[in-house]
Protein backbone atom coordinates (compact mmCIF):
# COMPACT_ATOMS: atom_id res chain seq x y z
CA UNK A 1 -11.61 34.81 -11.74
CA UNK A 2 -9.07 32.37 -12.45
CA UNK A 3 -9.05 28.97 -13.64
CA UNK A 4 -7.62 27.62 -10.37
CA UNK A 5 -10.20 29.47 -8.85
CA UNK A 6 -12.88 28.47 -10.56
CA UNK A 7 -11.71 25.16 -9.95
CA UNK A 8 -11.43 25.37 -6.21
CA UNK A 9 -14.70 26.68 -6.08
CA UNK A 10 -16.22 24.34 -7.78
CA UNK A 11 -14.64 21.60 -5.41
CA UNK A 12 -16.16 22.76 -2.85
CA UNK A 13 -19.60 22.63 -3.62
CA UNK A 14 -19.11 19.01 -4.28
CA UNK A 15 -19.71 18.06 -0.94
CA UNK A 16 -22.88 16.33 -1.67
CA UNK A 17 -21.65 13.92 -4.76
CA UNK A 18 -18.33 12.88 -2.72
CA UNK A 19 -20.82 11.40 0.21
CA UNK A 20 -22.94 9.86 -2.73
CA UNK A 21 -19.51 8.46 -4.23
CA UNK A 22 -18.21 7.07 -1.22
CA UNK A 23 -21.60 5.54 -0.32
CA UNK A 24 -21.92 3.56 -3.45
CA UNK A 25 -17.90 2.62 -3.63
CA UNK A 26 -18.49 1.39 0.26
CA UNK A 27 -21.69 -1.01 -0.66
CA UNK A 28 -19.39 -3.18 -2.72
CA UNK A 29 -17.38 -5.29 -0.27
CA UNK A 30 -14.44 -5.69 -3.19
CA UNK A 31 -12.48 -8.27 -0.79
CA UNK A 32 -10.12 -10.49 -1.91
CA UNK A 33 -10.62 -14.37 -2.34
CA UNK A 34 -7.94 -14.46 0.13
CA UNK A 35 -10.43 -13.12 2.30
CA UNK A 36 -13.27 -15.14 0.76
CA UNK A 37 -14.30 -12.35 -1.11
CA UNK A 38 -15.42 -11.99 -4.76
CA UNK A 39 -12.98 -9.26 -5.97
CA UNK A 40 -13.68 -6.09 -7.18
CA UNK A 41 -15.94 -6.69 -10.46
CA UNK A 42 -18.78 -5.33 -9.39
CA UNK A 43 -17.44 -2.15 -7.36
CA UNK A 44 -15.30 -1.44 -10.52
CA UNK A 45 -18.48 -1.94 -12.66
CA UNK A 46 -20.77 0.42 -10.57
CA UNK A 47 -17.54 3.27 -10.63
CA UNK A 48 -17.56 2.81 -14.36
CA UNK A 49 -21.19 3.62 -14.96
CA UNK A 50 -21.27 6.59 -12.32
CA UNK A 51 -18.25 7.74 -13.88
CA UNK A 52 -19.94 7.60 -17.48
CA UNK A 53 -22.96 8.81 -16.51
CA UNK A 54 -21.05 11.78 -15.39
CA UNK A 55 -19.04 12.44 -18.89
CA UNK A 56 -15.94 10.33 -18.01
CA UNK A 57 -16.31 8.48 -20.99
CA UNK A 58 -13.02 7.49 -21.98
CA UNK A 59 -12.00 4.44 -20.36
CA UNK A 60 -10.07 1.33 -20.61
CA UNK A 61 -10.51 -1.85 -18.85
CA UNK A 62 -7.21 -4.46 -18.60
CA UNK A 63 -8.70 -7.23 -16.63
CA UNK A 64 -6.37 -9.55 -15.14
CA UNK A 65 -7.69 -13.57 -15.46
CA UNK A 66 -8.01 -14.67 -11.93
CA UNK A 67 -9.66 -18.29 -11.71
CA UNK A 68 -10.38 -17.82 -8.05
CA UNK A 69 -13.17 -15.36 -8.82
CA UNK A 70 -16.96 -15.77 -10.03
CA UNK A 71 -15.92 -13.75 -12.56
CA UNK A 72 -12.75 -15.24 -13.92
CA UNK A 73 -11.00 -11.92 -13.67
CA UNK A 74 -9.85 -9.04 -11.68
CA UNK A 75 -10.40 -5.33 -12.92
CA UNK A 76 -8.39 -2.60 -13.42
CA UNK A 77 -9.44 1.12 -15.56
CA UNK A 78 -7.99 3.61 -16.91
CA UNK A 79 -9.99 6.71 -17.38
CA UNK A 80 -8.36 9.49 -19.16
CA UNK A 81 -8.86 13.21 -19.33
CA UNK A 82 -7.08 14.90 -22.11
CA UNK A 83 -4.60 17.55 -21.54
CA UNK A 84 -2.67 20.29 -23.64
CA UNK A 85 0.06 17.98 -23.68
CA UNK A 86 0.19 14.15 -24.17
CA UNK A 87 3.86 13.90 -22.66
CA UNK A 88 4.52 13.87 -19.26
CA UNK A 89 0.72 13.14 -18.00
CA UNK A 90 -0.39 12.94 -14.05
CA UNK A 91 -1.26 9.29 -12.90
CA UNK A 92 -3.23 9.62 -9.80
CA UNK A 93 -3.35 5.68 -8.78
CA UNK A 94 -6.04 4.40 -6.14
CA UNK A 95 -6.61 1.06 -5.33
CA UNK A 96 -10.65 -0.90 -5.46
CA UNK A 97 -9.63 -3.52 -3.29
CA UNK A 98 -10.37 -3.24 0.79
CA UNK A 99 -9.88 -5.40 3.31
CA UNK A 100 -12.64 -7.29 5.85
CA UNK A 101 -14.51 -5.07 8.68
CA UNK A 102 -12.49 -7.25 11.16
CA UNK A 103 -14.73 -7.36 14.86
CA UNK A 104 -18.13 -5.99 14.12
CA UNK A 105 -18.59 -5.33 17.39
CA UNK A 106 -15.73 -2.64 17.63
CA UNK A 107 -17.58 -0.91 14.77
CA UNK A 108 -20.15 1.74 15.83
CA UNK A 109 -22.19 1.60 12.56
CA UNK A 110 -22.61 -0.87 10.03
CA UNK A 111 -19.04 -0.89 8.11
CA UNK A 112 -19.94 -0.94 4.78
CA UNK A 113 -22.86 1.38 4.66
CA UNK A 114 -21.25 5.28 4.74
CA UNK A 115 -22.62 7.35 7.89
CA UNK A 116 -21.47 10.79 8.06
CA UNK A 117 -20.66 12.48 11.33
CA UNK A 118 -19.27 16.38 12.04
CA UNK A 119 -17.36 16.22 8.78
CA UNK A 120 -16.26 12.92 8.54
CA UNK A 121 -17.58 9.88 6.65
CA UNK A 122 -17.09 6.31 8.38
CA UNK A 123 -17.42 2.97 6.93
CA UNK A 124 -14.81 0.11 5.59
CA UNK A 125 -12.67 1.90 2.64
CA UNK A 126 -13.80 5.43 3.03
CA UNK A 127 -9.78 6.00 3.56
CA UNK A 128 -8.67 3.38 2.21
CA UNK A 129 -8.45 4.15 -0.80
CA UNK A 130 -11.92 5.63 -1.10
CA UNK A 131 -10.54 9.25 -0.16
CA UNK A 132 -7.46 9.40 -2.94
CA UNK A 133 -10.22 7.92 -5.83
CA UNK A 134 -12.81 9.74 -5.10
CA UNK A 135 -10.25 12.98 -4.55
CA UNK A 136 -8.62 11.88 -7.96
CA UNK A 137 -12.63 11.52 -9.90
CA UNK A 138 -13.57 14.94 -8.38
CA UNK A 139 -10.03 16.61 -9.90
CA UNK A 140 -11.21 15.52 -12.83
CA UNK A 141 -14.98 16.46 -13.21
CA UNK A 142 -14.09 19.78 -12.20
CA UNK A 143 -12.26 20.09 -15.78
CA UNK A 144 -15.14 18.70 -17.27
CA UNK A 145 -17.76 20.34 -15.55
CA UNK A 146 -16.28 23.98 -16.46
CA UNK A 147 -14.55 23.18 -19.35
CA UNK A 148 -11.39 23.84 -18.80
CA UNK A 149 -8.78 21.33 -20.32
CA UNK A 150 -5.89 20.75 -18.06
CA UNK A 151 -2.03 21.56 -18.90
CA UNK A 152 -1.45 17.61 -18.15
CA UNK A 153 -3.59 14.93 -19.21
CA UNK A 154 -5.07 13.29 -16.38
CA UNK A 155 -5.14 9.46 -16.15
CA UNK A 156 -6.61 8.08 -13.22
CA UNK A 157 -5.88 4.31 -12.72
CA UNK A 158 -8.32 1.86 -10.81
CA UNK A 159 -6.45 -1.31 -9.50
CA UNK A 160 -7.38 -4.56 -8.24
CA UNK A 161 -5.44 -6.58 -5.32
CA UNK A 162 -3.41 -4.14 -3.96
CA UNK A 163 -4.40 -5.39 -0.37
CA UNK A 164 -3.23 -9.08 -0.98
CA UNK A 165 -0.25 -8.45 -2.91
CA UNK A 166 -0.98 -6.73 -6.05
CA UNK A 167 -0.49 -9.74 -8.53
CA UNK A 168 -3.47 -9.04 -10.25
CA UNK A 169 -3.55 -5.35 -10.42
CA UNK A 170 -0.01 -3.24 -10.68
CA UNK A 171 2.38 -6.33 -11.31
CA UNK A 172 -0.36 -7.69 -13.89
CA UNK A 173 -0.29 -3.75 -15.64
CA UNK A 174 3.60 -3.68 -15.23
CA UNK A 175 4.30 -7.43 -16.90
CA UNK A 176 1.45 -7.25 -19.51
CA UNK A 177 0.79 -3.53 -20.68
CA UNK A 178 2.82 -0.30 -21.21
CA UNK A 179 1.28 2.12 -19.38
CA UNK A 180 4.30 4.35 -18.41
CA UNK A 181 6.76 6.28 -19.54
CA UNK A 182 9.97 7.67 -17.36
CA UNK A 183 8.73 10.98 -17.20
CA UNK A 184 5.12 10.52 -16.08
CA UNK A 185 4.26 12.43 -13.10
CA UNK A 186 2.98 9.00 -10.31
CA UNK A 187 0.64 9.71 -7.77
CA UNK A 188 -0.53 7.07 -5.11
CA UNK A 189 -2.75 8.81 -2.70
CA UNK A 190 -2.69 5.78 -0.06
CA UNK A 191 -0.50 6.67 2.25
CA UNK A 192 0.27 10.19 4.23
CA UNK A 193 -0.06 11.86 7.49
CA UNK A 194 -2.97 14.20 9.20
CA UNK A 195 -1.21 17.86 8.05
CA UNK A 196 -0.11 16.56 4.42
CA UNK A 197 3.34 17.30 4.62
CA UNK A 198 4.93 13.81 4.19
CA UNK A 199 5.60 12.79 0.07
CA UNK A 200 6.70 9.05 0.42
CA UNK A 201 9.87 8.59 -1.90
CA UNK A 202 11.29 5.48 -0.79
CA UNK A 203 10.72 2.11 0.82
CA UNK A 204 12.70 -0.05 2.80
CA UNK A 205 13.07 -3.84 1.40
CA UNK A 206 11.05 -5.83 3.12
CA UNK A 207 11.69 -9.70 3.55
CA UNK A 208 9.30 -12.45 5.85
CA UNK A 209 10.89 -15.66 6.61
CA UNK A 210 9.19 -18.52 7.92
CA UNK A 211 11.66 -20.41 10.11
CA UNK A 212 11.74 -24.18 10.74
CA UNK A 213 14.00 -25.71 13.08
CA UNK A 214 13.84 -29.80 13.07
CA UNK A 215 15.37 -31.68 15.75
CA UNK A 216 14.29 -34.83 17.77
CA UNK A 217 11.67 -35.07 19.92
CA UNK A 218 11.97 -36.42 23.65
CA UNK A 219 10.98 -37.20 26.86
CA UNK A 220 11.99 -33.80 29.25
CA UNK A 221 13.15 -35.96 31.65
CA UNK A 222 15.74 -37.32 29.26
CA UNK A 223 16.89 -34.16 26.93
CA UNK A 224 20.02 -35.66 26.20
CA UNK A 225 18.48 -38.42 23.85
CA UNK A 226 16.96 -35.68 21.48
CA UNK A 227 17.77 -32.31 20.04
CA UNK A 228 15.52 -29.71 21.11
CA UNK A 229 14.17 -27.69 18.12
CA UNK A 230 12.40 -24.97 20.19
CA UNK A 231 15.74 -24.16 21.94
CA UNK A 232 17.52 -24.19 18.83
CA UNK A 233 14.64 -22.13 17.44
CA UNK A 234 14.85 -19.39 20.28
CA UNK A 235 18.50 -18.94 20.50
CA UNK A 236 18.26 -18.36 16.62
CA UNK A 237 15.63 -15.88 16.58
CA UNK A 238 17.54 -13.70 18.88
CA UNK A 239 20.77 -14.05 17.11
CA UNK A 240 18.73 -12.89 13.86
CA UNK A 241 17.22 -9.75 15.81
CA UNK A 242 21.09 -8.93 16.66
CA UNK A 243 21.90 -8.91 13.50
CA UNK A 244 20.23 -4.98 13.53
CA UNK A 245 23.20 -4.03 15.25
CA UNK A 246 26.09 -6.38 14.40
CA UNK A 247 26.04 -5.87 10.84
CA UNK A 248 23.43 -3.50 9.70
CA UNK A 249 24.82 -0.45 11.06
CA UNK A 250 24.08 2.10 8.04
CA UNK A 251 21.37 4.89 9.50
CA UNK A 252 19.32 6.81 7.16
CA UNK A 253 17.44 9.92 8.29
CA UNK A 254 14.88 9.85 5.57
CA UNK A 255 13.51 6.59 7.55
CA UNK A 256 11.74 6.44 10.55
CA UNK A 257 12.93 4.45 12.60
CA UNK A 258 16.62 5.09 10.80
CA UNK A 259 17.77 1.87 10.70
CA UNK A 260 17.04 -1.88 9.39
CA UNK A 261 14.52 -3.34 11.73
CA UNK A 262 14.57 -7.20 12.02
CA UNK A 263 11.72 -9.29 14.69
CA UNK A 264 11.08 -12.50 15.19
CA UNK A 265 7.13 -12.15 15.22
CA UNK A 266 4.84 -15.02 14.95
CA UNK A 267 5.08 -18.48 16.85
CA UNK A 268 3.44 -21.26 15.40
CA UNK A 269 2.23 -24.20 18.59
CA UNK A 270 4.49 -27.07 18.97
CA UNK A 271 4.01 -29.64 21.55
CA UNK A 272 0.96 -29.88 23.52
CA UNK A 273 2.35 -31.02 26.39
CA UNK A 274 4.85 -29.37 29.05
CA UNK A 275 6.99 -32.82 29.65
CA UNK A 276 7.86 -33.16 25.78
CA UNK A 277 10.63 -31.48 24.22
CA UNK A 278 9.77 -30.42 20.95
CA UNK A 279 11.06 -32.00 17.77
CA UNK A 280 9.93 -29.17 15.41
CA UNK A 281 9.72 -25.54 15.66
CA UNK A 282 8.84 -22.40 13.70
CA UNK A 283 8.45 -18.89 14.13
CA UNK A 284 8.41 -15.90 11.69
CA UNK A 285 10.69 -12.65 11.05
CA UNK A 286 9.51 -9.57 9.45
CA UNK A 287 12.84 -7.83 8.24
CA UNK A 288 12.56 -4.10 7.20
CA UNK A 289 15.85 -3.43 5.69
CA UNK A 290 17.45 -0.21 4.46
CA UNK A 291 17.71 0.41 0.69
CA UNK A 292 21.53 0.03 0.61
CA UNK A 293 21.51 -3.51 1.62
CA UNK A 294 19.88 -5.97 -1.08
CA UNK A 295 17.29 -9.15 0.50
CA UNK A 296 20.22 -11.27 -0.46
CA UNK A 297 22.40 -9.70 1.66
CA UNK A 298 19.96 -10.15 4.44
CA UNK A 299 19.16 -14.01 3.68
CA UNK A 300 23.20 -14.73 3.43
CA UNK A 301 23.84 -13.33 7.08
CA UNK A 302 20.58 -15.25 8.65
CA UNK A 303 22.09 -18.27 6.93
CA UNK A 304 25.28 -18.21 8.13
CA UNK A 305 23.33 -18.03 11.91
CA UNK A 306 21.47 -20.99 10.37
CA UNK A 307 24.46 -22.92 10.01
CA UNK A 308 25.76 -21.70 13.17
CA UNK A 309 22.94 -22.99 15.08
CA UNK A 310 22.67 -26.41 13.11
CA UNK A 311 26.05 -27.41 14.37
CA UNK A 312 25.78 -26.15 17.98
CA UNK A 313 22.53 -28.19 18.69
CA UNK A 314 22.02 -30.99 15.81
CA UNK A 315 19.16 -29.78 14.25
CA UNK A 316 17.93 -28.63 10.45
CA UNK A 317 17.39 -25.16 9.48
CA UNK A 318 14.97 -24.92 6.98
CA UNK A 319 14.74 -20.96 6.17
CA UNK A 320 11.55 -20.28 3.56
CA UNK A 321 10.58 -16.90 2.49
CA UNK A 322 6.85 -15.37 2.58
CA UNK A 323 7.34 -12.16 1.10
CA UNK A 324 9.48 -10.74 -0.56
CA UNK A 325 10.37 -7.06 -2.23
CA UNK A 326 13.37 -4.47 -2.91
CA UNK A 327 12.76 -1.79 -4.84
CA UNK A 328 15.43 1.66 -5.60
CA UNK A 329 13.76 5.19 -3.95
CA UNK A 330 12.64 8.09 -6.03
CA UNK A 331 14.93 10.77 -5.54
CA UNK A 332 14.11 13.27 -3.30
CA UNK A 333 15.10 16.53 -5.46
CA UNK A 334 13.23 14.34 -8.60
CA UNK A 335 10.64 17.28 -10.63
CA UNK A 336 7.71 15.56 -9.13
CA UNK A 337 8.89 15.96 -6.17
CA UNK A 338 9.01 19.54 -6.30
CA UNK A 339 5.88 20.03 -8.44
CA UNK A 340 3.93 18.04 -5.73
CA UNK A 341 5.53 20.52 -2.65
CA UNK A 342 4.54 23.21 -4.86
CA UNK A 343 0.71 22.05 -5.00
CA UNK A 344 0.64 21.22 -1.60
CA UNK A 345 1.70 24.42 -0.07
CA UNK A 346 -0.79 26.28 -2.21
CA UNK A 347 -3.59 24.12 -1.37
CA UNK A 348 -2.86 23.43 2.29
CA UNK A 349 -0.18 25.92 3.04
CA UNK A 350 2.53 23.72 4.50
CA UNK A 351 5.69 22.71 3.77
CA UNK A 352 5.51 19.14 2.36
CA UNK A 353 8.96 16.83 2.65
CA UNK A 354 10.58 13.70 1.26
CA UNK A 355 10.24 10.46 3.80
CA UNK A 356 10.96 6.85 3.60
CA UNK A 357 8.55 4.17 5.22
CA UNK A 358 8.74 0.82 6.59
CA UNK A 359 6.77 -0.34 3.52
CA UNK A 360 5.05 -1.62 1.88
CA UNK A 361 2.55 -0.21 -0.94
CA UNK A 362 2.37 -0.63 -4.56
CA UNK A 363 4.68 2.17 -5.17
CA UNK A 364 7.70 0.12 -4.54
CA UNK A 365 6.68 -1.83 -8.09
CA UNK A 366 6.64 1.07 -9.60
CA UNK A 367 10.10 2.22 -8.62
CA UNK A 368 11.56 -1.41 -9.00
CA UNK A 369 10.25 -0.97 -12.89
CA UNK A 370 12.00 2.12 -13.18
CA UNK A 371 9.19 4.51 -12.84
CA UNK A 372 9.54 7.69 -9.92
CA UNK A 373 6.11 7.75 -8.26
CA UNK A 374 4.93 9.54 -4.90
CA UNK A 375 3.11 8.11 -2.41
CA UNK A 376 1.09 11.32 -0.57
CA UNK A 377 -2.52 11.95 0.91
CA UNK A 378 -3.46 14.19 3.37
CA UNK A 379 -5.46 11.77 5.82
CA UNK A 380 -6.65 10.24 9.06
CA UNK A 381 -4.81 6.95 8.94
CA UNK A 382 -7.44 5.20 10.34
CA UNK A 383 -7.19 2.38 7.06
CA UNK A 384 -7.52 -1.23 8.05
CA UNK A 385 -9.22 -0.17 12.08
CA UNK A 386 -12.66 -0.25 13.05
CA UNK A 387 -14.48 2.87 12.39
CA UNK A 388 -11.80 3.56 9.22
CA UNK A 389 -13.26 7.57 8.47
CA UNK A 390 -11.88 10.25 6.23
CA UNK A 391 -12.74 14.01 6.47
CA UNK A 392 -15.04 15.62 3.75
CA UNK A 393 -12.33 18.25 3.94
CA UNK A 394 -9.54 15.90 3.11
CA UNK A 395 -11.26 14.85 0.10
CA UNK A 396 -12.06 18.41 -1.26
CA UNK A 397 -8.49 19.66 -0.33
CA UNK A 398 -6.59 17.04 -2.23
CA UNK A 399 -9.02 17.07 -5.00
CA UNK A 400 -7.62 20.67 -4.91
CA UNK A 401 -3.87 19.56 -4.84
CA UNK A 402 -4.47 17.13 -7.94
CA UNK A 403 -6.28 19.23 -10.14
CA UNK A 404 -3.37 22.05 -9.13
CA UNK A 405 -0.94 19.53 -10.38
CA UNK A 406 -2.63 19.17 -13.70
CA UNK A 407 -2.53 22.88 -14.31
CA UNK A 408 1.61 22.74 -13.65
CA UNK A 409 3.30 23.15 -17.08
């Protein structure tokens, strides 16, 4: 019997300790303070000990200081597996962080207590991002358990905040630590489709704007004595939208949809009353733009409609952005790339492609630091809804992809 085989036998029996995993990750609500939570200190303590207790030993802690916290920090481990080589190791990245059950009463069970259910396991973080860490952990006890040392080193990388932004976990890493090197092979199991064939390479830029629109408010009955900012506001929003077509006409087939997407979105209340006309207005945009155009590009064409709209009905623009992030793509024919379809088709037995996304995950950091990395799972994409669930089987079979990627030379 073979190594691999050994290996894939050995994952799965493991049926057992990935429901006792997921229970224990699941008991820690590790929300954000943004979402009054504590942060992920004590879920990240409670992984280290199982994972100690079950002879991953080796592991690093860079805590990032967070004063919003009981705990003054926000965690983020490294646990490494040694490999026949030390260049060239396999990151498999996985996030701590989940977000809030949302409307209980759209949950059948209680979220964050694990019930499992013809194959599946249900609770809040069980996909996300419970399935790629615990699938990362069991690639790596099967080396340890058998005793077979894998071509790669493995490193598997715990990170806070990924949910929220990601200030305090991969932007802390990237700014304060070297971690990487160019030719590491990057895996961030949160993201995928339900047959496994999609490998995220790319991103589209991604830009919020919160729109203000000042003008003076009025009686409705006597419009001409002020400058309605809600109008204003309206016939800017849609110019912005038509700015998909007008100027950003590139198409990319790697994207789905294959062009730059920009909405208006949110409406923040003006007036209370119907006879009033409004003397302030604001409303949001979420702009998804291709690689090939920059965020500045994007903000120097809404401004232009700014000014445009500031002269044709005597109000202010204000334009302020939310969020904001550009990153390059990893290339498609890039060795992980091909290493990863590799894996994939002789674990799953499909054929696994290149895609771009909407955005956003924590991949696009990555990439803007100069580092390739894949974003690929194969899953239920069920993260962030009421009865979030991942198949047993999805967790055994990319446990089986990973540890297949540490035996690539």
């Amino acid at each position: 019997m073979t190594d691999m085989n050994r290996i894939q036998q050995f994952l799965d029996a493991q049926e057992k300790g990935i429901i006792e995993l997921e229970t224990l990750l699941t008991s820690y609500p590790a929300l954000a303070p943004e979402s009054n939570g504590a942060g992920e200190i004590e879920k990240a303590a409670a992984l280290e000990t199982w994972l100690k207790r079950r002879g991953i030993s080796h592991i690093q802690r860079f805590d990032a200081p967070d004063e919003r916290v009981p705990s003054k920090l926000r965690p983020n481990l490294v646990a490494t597996i040694p490999g026949k080589r030390n260049d060239s190791p396999l990151w498999i990245m996985s996030h701590l962080d989940v977000v809030p059950e949302g409307e209980r009463t759209l949950w059948n069970s209680n979220p964050w207590k694990v019930v499992v259910k013809d194959g599946k396991l249900y609770g809040r973080g069980v996909e996300d991002n419970q399935q790629g860490l615990v699938s990362s952990v069991f690639a790596a006890l099967a080396f340890l358990n058998l005793g077979i040392v894998p071509e790669r080193t493995i490193k598997l990388l715990f990170i806070a905040d990924e949910e929220v932004g990601s200030k305090y976990g991969i932007q802390y890493l990237l700014a304060n630590h070297s971690l990487f090197t160019k030719d590491d092979i990057i895996i961030i199991p949160d993201g995928g489709s339900a047959d496994g064939t999609e490998i995220e390479v790319a991103e589209k830029n991604i830009c919020w704007l919160k729109v203000t629109t000042k003008g003076t408010q009025t009686h409705a009955a006597m419009p001409d004595k002020g400058a309605n900012a809600f109008l204003a506001g309206c016939d800017l929003a849609l110019r912005i939208h038509r700015l998909e077509k007008s100027f950003f006409t590139a198409r990319d087939s790697l994207f789905n949809p294959d062009r730059t997407t920009i909405n208006p979105t949110k409406k923040e209340a003006n007036v209370p009353n119907v006879n009033t006309i409004p003397g302030e207005d604001v409303f949001y945009v979420d702009m998804r733009i291709l690689p090939q155009y920059s965020v500045a590009t994007a903000l120097a064409e809404v401004g232009k409609l700014a000014r445009a709209i500031e002269a044709e009905y005597g109000v202010s623009v204000q334009l302020d952005i939310v969020q904001s992030n550009e990153s390059r793509a990893t290339p498609a024919d890039a060795p992980a790339v091909k290493l990863l379809t590799d894996a994939v088709r002789q674990v799953y037995g499909v054929e696994a492609k290149a895609i771009g996304i909407g955005g956003g995950t924590v991949g696009a950091y990555l990439r803007k630091a100069g580092y390739d990395c894949l974003v690929w799972s194969k899953m239920n994409e069920t993260a962030h809804q009421p009865n979030e669930n991942a198949d047993i089987a999805n967790i055994i079979g990319d446990a089986k992809v990973f540890a297949t990627l540490a035996m690539m030379p």
